[in-house]
PDB file of N, CA and C in Angstrom:
ATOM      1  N   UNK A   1     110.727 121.048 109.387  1.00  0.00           N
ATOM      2  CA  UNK A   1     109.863 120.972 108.220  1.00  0.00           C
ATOM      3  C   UNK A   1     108.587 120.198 108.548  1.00  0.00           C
ATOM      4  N   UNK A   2     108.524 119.296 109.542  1.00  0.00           N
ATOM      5  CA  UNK A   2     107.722 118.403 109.438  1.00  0.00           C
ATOM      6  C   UNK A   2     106.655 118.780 110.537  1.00  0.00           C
ATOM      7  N   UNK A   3     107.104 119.543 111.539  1.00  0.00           N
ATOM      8  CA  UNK A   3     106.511 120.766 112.360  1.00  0.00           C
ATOM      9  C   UNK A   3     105.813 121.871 112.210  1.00  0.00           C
ATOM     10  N   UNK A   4     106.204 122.220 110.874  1.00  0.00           N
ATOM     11  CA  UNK A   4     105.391 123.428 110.223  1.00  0.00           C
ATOM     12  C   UNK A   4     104.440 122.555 109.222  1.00  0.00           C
ATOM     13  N   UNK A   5     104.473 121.585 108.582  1.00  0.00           N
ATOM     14  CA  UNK A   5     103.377 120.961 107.598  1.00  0.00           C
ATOM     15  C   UNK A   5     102.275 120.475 108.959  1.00  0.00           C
ATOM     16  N   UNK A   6     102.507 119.818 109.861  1.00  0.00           N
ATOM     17  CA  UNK A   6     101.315 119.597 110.662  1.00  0.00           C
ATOM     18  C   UNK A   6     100.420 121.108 111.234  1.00  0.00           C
ATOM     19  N   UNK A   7     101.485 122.001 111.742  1.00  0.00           N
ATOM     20  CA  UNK A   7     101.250 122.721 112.253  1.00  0.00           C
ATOM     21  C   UNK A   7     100.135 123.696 111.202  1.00  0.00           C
ATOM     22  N   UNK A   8     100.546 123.900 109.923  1.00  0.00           N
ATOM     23  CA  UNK A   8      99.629 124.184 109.010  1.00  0.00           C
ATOM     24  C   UNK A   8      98.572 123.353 108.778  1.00  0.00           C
ATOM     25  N   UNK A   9      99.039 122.314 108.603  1.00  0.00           N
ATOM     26  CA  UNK A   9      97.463 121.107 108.703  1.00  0.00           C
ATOM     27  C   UNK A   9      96.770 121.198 109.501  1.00  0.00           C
ATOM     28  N   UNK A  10      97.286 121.201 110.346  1.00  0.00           N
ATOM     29  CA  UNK A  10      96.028 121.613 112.111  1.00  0.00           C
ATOM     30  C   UNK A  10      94.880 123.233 112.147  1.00  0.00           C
ATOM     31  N   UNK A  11      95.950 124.153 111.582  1.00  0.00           N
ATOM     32  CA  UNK A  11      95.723 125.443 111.259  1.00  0.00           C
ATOM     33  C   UNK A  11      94.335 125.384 110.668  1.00  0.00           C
ATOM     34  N   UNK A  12      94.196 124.436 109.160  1.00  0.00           N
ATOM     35  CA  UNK A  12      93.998 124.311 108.304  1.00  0.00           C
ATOM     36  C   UNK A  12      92.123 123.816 108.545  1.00  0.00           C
ATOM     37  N   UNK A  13      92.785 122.863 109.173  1.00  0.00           N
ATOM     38  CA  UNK A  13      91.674 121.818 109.990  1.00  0.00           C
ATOM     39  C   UNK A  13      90.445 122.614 111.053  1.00  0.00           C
ATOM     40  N   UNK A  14      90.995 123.306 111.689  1.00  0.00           N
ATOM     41  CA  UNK A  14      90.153 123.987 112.546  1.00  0.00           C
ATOM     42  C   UNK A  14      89.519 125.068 111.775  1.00  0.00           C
ATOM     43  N   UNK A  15      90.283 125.998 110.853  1.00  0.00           N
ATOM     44  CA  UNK A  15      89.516 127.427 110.076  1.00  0.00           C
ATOM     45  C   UNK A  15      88.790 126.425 109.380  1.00  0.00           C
ATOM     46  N   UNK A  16      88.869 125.198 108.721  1.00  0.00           N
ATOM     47  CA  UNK A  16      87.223 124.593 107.902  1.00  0.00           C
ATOM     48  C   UNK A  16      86.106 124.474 109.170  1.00  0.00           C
ATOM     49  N   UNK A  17      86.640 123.937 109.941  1.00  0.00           N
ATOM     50  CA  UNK A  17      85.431 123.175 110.862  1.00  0.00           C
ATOM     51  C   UNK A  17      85.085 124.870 111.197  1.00  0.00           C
ATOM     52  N   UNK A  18      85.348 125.504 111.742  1.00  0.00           N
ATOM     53  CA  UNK A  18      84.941 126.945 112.512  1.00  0.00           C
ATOM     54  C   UNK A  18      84.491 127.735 111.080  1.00  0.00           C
ATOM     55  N   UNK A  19      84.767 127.634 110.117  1.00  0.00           N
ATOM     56  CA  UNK A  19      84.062 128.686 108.643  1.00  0.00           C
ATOM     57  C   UNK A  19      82.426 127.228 108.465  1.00  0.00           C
ATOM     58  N   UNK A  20      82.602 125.901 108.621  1.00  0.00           N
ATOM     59  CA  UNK A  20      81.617 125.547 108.022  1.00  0.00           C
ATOM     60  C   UNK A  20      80.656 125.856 109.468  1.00  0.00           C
ATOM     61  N   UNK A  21      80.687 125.657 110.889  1.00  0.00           N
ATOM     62  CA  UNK A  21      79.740 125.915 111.556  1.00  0.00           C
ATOM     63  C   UNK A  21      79.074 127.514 112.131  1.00  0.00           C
ATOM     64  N   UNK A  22      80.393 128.586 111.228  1.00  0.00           N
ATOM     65  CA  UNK A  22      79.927 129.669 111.511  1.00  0.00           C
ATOM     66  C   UNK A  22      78.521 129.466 110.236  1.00  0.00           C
ATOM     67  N   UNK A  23      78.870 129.481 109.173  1.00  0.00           N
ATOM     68  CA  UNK A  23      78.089 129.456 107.924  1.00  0.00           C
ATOM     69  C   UNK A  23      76.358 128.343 108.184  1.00  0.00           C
ATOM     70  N   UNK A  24      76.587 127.055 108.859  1.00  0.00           N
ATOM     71  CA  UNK A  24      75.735 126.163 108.795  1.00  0.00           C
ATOM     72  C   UNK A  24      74.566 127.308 109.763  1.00  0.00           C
ATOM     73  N   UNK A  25      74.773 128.238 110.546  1.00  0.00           N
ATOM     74  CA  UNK A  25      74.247 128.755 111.192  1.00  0.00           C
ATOM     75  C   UNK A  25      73.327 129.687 111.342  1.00  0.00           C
ATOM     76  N   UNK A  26      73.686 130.276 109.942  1.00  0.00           N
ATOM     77  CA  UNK A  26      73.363 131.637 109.117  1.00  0.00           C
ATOM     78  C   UNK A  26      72.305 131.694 109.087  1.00  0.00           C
ATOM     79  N   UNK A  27      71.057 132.344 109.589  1.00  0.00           N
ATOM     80  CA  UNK A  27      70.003 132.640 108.941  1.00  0.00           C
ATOM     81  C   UNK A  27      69.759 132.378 107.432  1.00  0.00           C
ATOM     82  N   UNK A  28      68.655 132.210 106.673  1.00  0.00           N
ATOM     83  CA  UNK A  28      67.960 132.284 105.780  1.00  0.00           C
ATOM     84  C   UNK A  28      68.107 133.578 104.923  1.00  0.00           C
ATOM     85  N   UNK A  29      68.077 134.358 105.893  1.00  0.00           N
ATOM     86  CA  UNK A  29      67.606 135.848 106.252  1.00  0.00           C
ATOM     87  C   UNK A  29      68.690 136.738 105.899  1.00  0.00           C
ATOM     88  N   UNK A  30      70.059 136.378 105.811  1.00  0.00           N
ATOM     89  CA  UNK A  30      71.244 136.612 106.556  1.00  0.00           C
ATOM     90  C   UNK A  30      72.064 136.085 105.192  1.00  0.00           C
ATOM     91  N   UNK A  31      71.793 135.301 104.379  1.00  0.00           N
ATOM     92  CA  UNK A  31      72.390 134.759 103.216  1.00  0.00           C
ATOM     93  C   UNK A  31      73.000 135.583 102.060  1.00  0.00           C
ATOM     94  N   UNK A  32      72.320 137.217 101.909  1.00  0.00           N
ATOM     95  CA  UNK A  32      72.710 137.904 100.938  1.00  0.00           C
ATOM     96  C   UNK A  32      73.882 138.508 101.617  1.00  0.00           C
ATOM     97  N   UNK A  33      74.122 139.412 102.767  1.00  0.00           N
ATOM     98  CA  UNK A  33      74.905 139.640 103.086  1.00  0.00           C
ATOM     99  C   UNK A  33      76.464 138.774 103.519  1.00  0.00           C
ATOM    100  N   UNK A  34      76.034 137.291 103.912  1.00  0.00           N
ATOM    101  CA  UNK A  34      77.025 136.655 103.771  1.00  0.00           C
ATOM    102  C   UNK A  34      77.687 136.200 102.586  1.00  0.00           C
ATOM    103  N   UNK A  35      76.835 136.283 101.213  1.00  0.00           N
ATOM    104  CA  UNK A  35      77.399 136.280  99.566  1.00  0.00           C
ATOM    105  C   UNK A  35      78.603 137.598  99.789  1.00  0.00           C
ATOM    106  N   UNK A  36      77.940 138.627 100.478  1.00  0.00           N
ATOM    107  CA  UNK A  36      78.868 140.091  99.593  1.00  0.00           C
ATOM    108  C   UNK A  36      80.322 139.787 100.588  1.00  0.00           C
ATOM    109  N   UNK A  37      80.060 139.297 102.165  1.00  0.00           N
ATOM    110  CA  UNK A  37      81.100 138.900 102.714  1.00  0.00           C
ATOM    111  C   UNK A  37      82.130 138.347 101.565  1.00  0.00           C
ATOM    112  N   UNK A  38      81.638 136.809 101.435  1.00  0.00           N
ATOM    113  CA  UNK A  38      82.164 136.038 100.658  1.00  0.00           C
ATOM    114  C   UNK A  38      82.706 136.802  98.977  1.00  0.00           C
ATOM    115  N   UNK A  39      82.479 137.852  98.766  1.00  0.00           N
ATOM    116  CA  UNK A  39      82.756 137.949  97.541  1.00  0.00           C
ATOM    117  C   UNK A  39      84.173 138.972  97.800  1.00  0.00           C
ATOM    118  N   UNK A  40      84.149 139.612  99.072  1.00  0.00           N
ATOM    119  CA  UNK A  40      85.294 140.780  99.436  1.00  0.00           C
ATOM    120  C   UNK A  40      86.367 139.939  99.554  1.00  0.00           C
ATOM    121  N   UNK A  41      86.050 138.699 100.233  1.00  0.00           N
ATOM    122  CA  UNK A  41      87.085 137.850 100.489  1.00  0.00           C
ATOM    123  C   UNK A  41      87.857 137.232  99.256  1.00  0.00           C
ATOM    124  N   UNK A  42      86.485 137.176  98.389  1.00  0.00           N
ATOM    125  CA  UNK A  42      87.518 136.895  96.500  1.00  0.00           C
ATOM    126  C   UNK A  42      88.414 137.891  96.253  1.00  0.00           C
ATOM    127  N   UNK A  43      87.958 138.590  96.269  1.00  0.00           N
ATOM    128  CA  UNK A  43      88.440 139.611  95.775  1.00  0.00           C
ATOM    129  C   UNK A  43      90.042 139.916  96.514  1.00  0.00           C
ATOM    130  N   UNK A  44      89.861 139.359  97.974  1.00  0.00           N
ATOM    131  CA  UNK A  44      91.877 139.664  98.403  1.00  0.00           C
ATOM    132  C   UNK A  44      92.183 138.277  97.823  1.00  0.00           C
ATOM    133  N   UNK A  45      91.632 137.621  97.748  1.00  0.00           N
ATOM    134  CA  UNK A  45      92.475 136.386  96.727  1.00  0.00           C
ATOM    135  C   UNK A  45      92.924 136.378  95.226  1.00  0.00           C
ATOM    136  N   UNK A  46      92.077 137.731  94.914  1.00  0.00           N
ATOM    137  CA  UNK A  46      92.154 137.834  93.313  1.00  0.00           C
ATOM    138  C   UNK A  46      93.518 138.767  93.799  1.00  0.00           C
ATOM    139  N   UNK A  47      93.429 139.603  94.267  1.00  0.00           N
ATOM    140  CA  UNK A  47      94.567 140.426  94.574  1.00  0.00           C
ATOM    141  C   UNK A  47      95.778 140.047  94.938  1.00  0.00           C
ATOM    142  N   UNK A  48      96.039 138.613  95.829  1.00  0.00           N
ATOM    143  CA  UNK A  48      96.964 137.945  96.303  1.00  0.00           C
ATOM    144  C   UNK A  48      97.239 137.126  95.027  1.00  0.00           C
ATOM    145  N   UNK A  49      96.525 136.720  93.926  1.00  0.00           N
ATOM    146  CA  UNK A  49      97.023 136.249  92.586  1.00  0.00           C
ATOM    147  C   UNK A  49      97.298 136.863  91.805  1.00  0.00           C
ATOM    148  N   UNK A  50      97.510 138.184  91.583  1.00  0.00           N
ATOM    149  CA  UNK A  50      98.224 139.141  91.026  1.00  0.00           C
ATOM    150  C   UNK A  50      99.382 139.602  91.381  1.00  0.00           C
ATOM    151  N   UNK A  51      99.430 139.046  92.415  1.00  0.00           N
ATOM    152  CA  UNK A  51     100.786 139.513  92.949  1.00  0.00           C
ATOM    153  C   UNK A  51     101.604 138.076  92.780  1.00  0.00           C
ATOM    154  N   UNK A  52     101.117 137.150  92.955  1.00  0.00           N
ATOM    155  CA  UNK A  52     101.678 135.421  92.992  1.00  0.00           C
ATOM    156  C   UNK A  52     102.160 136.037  90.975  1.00  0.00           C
ATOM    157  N   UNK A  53     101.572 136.299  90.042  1.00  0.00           N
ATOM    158  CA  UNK A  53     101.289 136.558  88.663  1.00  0.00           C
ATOM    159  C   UNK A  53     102.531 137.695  88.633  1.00  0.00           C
ATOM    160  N   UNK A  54     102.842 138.515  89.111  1.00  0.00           N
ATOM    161  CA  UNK A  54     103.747 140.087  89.053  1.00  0.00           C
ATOM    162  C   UNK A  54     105.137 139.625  89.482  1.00  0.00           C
ATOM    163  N   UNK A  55     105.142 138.525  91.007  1.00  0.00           N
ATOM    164  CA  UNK A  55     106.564 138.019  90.947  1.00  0.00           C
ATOM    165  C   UNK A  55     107.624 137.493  90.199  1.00  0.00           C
ATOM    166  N   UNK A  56     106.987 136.643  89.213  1.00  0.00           N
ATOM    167  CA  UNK A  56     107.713 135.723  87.774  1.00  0.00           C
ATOM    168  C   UNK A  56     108.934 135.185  88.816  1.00  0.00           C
ATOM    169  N   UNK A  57     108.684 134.529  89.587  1.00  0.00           N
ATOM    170  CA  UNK A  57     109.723 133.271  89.964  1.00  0.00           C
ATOM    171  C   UNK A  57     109.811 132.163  89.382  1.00  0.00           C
ATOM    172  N   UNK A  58     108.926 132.102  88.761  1.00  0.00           N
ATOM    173  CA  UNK A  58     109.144 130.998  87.081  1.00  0.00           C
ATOM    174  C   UNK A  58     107.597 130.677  86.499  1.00  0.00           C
ATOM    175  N   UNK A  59     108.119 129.613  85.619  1.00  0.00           N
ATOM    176  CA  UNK A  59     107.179 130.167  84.841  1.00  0.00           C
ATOM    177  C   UNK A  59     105.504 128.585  85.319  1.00  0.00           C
ATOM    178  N   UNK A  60     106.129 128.033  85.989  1.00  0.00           N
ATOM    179  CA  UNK A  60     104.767 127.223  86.645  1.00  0.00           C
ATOM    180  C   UNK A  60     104.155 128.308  87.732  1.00  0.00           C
ATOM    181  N   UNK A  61     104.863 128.912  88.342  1.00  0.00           N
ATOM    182  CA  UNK A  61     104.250 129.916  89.596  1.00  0.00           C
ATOM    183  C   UNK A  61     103.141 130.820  88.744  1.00  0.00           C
ATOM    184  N   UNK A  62     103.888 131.522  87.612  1.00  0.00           N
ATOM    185  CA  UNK A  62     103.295 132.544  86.619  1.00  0.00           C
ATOM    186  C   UNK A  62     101.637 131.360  86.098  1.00  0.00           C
ATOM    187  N   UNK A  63     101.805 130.574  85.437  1.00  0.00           N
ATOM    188  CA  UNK A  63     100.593 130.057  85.270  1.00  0.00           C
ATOM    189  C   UNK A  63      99.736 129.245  85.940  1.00  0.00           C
ATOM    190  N   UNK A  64      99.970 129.154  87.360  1.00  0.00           N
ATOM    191  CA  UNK A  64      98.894 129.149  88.590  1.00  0.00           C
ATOM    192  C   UNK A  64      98.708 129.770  88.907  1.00  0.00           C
ATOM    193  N   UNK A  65      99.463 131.225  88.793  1.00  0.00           N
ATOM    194  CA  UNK A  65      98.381 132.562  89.188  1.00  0.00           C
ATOM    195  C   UNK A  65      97.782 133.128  88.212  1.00  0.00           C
ATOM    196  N   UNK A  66      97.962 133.224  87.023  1.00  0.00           N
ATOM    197  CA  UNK A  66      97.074 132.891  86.080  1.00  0.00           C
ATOM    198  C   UNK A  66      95.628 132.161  86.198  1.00  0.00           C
ATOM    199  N   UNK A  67      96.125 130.808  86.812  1.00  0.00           N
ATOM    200  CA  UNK A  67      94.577 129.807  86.736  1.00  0.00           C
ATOM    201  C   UNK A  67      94.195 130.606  87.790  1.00  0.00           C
ATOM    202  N   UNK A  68      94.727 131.025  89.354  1.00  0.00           N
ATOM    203  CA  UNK A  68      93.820 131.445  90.581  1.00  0.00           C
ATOM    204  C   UNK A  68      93.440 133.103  90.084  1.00  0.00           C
ATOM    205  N   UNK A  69      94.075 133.907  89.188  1.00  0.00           N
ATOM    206  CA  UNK A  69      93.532 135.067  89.092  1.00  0.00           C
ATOM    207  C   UNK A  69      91.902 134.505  88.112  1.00  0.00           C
ATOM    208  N   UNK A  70      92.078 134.198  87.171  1.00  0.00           N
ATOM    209  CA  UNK A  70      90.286 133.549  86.194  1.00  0.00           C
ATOM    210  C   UNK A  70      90.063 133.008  87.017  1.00  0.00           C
ATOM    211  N   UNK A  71      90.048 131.795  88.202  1.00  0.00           N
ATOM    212  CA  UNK A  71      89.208 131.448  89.171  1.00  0.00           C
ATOM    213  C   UNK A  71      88.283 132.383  90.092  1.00  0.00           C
ATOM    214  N   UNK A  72      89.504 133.201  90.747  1.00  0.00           N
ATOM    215  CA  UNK A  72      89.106 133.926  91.796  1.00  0.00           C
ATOM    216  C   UNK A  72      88.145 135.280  91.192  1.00  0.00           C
ATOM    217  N   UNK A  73      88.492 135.246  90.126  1.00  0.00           N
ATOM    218  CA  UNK A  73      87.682 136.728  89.261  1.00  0.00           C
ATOM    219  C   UNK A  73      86.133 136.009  88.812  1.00  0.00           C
ATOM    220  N   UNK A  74      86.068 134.764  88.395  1.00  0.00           N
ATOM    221  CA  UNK A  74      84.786 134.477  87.688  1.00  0.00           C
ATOM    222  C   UNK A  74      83.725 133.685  89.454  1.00  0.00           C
ATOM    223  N   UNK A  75      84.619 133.529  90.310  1.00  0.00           N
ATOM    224  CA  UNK A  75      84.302 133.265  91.429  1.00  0.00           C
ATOM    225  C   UNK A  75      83.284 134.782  92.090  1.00  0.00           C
ATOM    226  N   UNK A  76      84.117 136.196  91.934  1.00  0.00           N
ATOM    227  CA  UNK A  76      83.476 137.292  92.551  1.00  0.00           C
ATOM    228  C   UNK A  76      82.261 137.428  91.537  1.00  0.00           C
ATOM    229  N   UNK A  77      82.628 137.334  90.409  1.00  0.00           N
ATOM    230  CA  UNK A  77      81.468 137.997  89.473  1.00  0.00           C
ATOM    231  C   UNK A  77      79.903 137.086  88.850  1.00  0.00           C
ATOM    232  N   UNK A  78      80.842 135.876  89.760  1.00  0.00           N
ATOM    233  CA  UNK A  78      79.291 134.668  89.923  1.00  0.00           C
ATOM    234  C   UNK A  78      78.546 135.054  91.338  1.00  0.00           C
ATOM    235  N   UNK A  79      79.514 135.099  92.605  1.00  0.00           N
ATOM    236  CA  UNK A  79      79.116 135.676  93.873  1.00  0.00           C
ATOM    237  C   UNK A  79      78.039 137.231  93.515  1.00  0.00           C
ATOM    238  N   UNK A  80      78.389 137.953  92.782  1.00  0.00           N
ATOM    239  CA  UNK A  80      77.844 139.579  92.474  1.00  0.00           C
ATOM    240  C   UNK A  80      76.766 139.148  92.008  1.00  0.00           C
ATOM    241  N   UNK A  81      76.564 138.384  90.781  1.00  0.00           N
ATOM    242  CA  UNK A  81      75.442 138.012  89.616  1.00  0.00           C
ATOM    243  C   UNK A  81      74.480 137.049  90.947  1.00  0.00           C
ATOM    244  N   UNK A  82      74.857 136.532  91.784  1.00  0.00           N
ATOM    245  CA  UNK A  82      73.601 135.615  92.550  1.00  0.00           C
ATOM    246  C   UNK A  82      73.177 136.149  93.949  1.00  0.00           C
ATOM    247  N   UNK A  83      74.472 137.481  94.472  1.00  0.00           N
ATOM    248  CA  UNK A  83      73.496 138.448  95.139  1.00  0.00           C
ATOM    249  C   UNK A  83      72.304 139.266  94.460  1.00  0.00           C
ATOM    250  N   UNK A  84      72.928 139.868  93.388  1.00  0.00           N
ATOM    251  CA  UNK A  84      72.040 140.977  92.652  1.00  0.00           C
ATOM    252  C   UNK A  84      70.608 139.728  92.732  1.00  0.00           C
ATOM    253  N   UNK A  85      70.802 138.878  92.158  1.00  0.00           N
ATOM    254  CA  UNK A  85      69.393 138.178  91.738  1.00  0.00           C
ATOM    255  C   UNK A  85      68.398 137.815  93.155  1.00  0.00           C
ATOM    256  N   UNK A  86      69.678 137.682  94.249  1.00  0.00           N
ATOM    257  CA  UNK A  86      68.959 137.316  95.541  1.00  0.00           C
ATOM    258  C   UNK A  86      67.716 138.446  96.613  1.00  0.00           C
ATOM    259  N   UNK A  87      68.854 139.615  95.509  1.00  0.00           N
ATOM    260  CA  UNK A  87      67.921 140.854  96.338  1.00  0.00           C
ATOM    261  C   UNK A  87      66.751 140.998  95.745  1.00  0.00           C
ATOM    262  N   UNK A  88      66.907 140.985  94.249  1.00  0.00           N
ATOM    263  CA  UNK A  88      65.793 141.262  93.556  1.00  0.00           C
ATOM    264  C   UNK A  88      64.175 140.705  94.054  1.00  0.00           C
ATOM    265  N   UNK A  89      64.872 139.192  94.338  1.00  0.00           N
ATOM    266  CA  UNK A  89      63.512 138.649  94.804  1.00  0.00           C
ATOM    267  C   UNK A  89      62.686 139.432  95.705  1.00  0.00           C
ATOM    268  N   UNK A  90      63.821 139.791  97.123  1.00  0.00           N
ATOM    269  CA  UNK A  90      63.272 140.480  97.954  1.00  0.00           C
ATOM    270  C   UNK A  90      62.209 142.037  98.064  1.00  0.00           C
ATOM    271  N   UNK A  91      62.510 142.390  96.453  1.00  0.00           N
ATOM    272  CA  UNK A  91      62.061 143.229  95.860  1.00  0.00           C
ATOM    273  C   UNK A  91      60.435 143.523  96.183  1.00  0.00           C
ATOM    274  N   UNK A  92      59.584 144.338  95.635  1.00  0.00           N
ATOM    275  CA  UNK A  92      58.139 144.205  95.887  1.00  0.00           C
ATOM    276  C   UNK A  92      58.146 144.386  94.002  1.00  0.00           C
ATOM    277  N   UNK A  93      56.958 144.009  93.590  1.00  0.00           N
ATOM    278  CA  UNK A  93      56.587 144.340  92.742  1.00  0.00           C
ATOM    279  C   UNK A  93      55.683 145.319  92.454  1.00  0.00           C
ATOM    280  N   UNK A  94      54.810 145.541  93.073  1.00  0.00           N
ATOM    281  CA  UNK A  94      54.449 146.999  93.253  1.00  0.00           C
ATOM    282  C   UNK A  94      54.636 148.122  93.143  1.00  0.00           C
ATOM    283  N   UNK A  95      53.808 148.859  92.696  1.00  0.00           N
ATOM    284  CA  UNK A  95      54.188 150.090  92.647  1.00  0.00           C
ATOM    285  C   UNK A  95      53.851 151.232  93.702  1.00  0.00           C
ATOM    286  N   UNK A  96      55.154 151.976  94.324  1.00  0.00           N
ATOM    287  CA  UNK A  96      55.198 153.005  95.085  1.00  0.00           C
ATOM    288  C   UNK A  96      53.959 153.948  94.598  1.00  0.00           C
ATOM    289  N   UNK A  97      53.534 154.407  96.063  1.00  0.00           N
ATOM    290  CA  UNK A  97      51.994 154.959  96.149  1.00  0.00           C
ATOM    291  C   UNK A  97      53.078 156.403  96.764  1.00  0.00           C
ATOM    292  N   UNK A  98      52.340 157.306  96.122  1.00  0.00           N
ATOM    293  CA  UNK A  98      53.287 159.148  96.575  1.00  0.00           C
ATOM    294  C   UNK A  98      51.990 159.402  97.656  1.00  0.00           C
TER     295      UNK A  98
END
């Protein structure tokens, strides 16, 4: 038991340090597409809390997947709402010449 909690802690430890220096790295440039990354990835978490939600192994399990399904859902659809706005900028205002 006490082999697998480090062993996950260690796990744990390295995917932050390696997700924050892939990310610290990112272009400017490069930021919208890493939102839509980030939002696919909600989205298997919203999916993995529907299923945590569909098991009913009792009833605390049932209402933490509850809280992670409204997390993980208002998480994608804040991620969607601040790409859409990110592209827009990139937008021209102008009008197309035929």
């Amino acid at each position: 038991m006490q082999s697998n909690l480090i062993d996950a802690l260690f796990i744990f430890i390295l995917a932050a340090f390696i997700g924050f220096e892939v990310i610290r790295r990112v272009s400017p440039l490069l930021h919208t597409p890493l939102m839509s990354l980030t939002n696919a990835l909600d989205a298997i978490a919203v999916v993995g809390a529907i299923i945590l939600v569909g098991e009913h192994k009792s009833n605390f399990a049932t209402v933490l997947g509850v809280i992670a399904v409204i997390a993980a859902t208002s998480n994608v659809v804040g991620g969607f709402l601040i790409t859409d706005r990110m592209i827009k900028m990139f937008k021209t205002s102008r009008p197309t010449k035929s």
